[in-house]
Protein backbone atom coordinates (compact mmCIF):
# COMPACT_ATOMS: atom_id res chain seq x y z
CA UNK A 1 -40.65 -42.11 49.76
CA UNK A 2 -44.28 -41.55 49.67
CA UNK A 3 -45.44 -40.58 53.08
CA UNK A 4 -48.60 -38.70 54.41
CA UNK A 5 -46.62 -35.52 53.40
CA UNK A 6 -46.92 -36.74 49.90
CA UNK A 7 -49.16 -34.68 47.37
CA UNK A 8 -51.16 -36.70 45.27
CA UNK A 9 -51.92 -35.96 41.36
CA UNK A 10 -53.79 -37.81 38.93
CA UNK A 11 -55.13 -38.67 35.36
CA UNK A 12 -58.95 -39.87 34.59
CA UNK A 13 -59.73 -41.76 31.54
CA UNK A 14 -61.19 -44.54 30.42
CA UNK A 15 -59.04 -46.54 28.73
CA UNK A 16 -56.32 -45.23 30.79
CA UNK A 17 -54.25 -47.77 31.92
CA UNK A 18 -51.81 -46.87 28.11
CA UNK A 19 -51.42 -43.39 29.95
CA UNK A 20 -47.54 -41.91 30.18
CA UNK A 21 -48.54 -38.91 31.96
CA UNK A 22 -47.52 -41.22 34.84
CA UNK A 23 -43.98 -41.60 33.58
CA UNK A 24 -43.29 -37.49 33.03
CA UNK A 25 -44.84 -36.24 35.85
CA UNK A 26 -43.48 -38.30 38.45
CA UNK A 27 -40.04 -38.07 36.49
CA UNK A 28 -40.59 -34.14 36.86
CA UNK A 29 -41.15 -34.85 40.60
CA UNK A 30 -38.18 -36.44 41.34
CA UNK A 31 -36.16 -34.07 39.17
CA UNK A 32 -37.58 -30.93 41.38
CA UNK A 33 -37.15 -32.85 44.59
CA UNK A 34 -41.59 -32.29 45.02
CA UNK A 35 -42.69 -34.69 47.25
CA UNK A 36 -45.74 -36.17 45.14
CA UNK A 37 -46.94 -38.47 43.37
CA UNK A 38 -49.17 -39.46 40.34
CA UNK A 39 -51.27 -42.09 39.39
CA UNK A 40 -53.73 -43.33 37.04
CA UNK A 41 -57.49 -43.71 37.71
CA UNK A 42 -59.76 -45.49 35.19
CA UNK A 43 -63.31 -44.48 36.02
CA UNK A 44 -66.61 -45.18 34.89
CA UNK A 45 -68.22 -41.75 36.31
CA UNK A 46 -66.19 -38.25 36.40
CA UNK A 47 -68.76 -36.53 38.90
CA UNK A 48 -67.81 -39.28 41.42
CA UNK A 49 -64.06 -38.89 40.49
CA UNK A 50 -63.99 -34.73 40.91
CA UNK A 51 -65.86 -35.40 44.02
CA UNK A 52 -62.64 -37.67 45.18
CA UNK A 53 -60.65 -34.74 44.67
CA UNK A 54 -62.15 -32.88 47.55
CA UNK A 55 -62.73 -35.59 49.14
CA UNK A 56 -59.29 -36.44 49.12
CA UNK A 57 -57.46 -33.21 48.90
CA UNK A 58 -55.43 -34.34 45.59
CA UNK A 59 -53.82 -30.92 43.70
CA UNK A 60 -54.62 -31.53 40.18
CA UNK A 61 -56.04 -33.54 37.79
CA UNK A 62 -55.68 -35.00 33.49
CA UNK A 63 -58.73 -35.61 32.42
CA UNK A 64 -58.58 -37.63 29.20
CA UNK A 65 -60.80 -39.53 26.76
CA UNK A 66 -63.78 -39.36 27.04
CA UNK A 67 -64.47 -37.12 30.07
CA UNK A 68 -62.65 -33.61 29.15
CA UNK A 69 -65.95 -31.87 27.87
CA UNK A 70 -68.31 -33.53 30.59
CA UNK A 71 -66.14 -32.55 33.32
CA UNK A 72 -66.88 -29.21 32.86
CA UNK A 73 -70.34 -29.53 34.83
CA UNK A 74 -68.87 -30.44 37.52
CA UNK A 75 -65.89 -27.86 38.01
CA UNK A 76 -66.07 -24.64 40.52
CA UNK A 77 -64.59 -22.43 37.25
CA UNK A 78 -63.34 -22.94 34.08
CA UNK A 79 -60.17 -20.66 32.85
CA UNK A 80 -61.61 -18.67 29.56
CA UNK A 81 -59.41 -20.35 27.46
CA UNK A 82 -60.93 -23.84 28.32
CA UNK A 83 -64.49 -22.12 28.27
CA UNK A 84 -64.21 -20.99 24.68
CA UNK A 85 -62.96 -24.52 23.76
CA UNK A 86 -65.45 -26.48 25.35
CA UNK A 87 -63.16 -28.67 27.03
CA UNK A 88 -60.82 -29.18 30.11
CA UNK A 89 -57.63 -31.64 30.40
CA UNK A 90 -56.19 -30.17 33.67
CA UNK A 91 -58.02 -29.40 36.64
CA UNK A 92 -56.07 -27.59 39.64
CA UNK A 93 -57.22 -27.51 43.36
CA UNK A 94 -56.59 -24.80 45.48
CA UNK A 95 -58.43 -24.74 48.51
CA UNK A 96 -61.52 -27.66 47.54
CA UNK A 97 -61.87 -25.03 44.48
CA UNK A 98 -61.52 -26.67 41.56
CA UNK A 99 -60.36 -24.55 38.67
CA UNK A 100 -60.60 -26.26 34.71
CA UNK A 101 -57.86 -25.49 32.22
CA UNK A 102 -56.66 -26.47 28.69
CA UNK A 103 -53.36 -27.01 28.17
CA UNK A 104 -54.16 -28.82 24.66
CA UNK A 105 -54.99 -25.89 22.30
CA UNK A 106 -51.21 -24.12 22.30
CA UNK A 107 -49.43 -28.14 22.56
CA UNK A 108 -51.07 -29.20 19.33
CA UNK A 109 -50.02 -26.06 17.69
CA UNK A 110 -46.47 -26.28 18.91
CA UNK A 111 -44.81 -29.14 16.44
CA UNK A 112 -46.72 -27.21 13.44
CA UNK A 113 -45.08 -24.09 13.58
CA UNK A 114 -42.50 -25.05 11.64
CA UNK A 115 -44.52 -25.63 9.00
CA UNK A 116 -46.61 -22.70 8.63
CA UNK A 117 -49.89 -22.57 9.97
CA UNK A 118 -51.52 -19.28 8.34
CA UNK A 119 -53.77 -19.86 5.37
CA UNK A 120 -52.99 -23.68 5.37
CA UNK A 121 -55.83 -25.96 4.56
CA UNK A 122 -55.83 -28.00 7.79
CA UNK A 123 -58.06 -31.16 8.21
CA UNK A 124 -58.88 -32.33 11.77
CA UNK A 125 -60.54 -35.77 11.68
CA UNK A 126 -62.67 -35.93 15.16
CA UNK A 127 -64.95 -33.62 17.36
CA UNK A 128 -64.17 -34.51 20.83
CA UNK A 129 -62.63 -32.81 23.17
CA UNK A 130 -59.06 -32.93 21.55
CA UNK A 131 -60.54 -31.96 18.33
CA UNK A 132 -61.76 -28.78 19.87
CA UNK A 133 -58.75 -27.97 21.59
CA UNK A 134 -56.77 -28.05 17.93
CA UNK A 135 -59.05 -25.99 16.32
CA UNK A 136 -58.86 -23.81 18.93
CA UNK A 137 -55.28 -23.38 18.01
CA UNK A 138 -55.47 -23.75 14.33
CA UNK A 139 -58.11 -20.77 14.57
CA UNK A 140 -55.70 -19.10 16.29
CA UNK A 141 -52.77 -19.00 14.00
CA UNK A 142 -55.12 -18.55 11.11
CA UNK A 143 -55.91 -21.82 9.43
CA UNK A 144 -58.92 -22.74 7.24
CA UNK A 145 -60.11 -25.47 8.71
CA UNK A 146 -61.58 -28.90 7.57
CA UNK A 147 -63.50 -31.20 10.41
CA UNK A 148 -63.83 -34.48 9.05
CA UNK A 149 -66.33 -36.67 12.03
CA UNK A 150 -68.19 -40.04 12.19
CA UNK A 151 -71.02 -38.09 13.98
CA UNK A 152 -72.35 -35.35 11.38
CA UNK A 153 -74.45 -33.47 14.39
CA UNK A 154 -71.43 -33.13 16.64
CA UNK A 155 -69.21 -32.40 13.48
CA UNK A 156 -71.43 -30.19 12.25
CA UNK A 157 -71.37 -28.26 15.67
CA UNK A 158 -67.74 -28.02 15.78
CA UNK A 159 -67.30 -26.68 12.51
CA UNK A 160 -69.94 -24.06 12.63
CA UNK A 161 -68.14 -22.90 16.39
CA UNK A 162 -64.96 -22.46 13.83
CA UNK A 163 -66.36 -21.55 10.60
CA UNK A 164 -64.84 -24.84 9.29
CA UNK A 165 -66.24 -27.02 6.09
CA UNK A 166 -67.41 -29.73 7.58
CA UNK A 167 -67.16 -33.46 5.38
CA UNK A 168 -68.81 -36.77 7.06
CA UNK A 169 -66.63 -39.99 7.63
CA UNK A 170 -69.03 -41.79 4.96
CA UNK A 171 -67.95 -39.49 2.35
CA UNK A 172 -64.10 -39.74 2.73
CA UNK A 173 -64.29 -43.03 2.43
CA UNK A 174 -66.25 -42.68 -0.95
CA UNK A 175 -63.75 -39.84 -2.25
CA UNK A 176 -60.63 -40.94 -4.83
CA UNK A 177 -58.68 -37.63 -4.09
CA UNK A 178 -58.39 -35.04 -1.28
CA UNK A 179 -56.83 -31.50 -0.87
CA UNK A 180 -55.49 -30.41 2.22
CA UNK A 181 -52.09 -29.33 3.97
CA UNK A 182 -52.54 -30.33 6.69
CA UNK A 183 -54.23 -33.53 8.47
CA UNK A 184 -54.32 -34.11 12.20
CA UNK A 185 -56.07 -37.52 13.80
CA UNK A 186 -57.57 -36.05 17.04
CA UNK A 187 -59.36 -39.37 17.65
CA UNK A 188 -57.80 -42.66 19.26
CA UNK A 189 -58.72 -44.61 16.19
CA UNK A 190 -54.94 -46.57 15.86
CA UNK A 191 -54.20 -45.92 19.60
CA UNK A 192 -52.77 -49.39 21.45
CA UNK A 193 -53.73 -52.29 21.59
CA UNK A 194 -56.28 -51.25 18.34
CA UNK A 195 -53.05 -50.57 16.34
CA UNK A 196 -54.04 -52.24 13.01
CA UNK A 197 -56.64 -49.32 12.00
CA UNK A 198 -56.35 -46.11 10.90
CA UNK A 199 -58.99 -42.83 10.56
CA UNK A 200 -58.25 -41.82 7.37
CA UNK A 201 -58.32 -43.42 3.77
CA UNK A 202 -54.95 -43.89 2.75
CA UNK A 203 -54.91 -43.50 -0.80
CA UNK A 204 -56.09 -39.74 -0.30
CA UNK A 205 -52.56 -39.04 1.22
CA UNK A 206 -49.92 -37.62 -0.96
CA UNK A 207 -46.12 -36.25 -0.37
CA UNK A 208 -47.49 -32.44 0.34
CA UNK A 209 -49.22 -33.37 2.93
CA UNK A 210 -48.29 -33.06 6.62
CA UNK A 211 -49.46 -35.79 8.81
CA UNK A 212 -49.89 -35.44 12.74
CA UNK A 213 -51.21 -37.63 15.11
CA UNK A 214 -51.93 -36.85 18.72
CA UNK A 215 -51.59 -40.45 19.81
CA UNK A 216 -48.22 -41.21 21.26
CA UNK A 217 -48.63 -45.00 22.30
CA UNK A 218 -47.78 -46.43 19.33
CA UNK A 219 -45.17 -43.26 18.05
CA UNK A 220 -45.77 -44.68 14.77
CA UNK A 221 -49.59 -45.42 14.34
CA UNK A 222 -50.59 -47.07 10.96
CA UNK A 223 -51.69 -43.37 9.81
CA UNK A 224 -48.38 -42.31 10.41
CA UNK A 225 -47.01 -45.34 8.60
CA UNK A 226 -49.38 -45.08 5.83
CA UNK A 227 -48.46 -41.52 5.43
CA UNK A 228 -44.71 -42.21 5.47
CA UNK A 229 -45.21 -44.47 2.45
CA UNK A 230 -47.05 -41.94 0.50
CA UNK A 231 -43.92 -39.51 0.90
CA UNK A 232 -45.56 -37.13 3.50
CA UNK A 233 -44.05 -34.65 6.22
CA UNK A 234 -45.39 -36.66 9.83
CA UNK A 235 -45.18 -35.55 13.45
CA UNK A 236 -45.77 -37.86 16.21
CA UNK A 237 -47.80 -37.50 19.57
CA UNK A 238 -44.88 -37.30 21.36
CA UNK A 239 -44.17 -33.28 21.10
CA UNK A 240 -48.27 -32.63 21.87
CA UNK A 241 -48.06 -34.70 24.91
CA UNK A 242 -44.82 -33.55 26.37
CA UNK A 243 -46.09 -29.67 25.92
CA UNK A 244 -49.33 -30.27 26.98
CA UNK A 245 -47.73 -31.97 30.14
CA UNK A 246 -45.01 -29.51 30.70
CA UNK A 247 -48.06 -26.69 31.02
CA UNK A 248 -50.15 -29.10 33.66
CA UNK A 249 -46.90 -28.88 35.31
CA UNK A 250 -46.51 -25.51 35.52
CA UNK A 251 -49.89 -25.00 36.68
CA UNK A 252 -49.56 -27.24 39.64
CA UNK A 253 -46.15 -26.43 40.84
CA UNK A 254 -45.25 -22.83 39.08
CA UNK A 255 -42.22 -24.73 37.75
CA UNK A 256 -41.45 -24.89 33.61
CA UNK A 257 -39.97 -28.54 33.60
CA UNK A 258 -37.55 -29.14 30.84
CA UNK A 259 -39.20 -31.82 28.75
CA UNK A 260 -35.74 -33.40 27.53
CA UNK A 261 -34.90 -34.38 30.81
CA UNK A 262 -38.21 -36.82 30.35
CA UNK A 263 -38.64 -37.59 26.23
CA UNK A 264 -36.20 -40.44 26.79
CA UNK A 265 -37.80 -42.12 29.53
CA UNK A 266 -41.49 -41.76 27.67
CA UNK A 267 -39.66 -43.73 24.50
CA UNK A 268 -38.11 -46.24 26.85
CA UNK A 269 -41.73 -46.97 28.54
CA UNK A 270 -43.35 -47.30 25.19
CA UNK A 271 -40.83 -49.68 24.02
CA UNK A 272 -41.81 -53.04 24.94
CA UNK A 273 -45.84 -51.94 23.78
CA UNK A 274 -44.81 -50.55 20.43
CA UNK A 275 -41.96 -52.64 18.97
CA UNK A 276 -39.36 -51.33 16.31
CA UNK A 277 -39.86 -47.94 17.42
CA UNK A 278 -38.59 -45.28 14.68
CA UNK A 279 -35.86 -43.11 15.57
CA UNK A 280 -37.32 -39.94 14.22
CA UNK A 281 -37.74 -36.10 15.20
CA UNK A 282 -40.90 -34.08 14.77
CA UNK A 283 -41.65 -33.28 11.42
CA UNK A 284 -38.92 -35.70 9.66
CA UNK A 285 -39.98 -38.04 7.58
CA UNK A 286 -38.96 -41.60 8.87
């Protein structure tokens, strides 16, 4: 029962209110007998919000679209790891201090290493603050990367930090064919209720491709879909999220949570959103 005892977590995003984090955190809670609680904000300014966190004395932070690289500006540190990304997701308060961390870079990494990683042509469509965090990861493991952005200035940017090729949204959509091994949506483009559109031309997919998509609300975004048809390897948001949550966890509370205690609960809240759900494990094809 929450009481004035009760430690209070959060996420801030904006749209937010499609947000799981909810569901595994406060599932982790109860499973480690922690008295907190989590909740979602949807804000319209993150100074304000990282002020509330002082102001009142929650222990850590999400911080989703579109607020993980302006954040930064308004933290007390950032962890290196976060600094060389350019980006924060998880902010941790000890003492009105307020320390930013990524836990993106290694999650994104994690359903991919199955695959192979080294040497592989890997395409990340976006250049926010998820984008970074993959290519962070990518770089580490020793992938060529490919950013593919709407924005050439901010793509460009990101692909210089990562001595990527960088190829504008305008001309995928002009190209016939496309070589890569790898393709990973960063963006929300197909993320509910916008479920009808995709970020990527689907006639450039073929069966050697592997297709990964960081949103998990709809599991099976019309990328995904579209890249099931063509034959390809796909992973899910699912695994991403979980990780990324399960290391946010650990930071707060110094506890590893087991994240198959909570993958079932996360499918049954996305259920009634995302009808005819696949049953499908990372990196099957469905």
């Amino acid at each position: 029962m929450i009481s004035s005892n009760t430690d209070l977590y959060c996420i801030f995003g904006k749209p937010v209110k499609h947000s799981k984090s909810p569901v595994i955190h406060n599932a982790w809670f109860e499973q480690y007998k922690i008295n907190a609680a989590y909740l979602a904000f949807e804000i319209n300014n993150i100074s304000s919000a990282v002020t509330a966190i002082k102001t009142l004395n929650i222990q850590g932070a999400s911080v989703t679209i579109p607020y993980k690289e302006s954040v930064m500006d308004c933290l007390d540190h950032i962890d290196k790891n976060a600094l060389k990304i350019g980006a924060v997701n998880t902010i941790v308060n000890s003492d009105t201090k307020l320390t930013g961390f990524n836990t993106d870079f290694m999650a994104a990494i994690e359903p991919l290493k199955h695959f192979g990683i080294n040497n592989k042509k890997v395409c990340i469509i976006g250049a926010g603050g998820a984008a970074r965090a993959v290519a962070h990861g990518i770089k580490e493991k020793r992938g060529r990367l490919v950013i593919i952005n709407r924005s050439i200035e901010k793509g460009k940017t990101l692909a210089l930090k990562y001595d990527a090729d960088f190829i504008s949204m305008d001309e995928i959509n002009k190209r016939d064919k496309f070589e890569a091994d790898i393709i990973i949506n960063t963006t929300s483009v197909g993320m509910y209720p916008d479920i009808k559109v995709s970020p990527f031309p689907s006639r450039l997919l073929h069966r050697r491709m592997i297709v990964m998509d960081i949103i998990y609300n709809p599991l099976k975004t019309r990328l995904l879909a579209e890249a099931q048809n063509r034959g390809c390897n796909v992973i899910d948001g699912l695994s991403m999220f979980m990780h990324q949550g399960a290391a946010q966890f650990k930071l707060w509370t110094g506890i590893t949570p087991e994240i198959k205690t909570v993958q079932e609960a996360i499918l049954h809240s996305a259920r009634p959103k995302t009808a005819n759900l696949p049953n499908y494990g990372v990196g099957k094809k469905f």
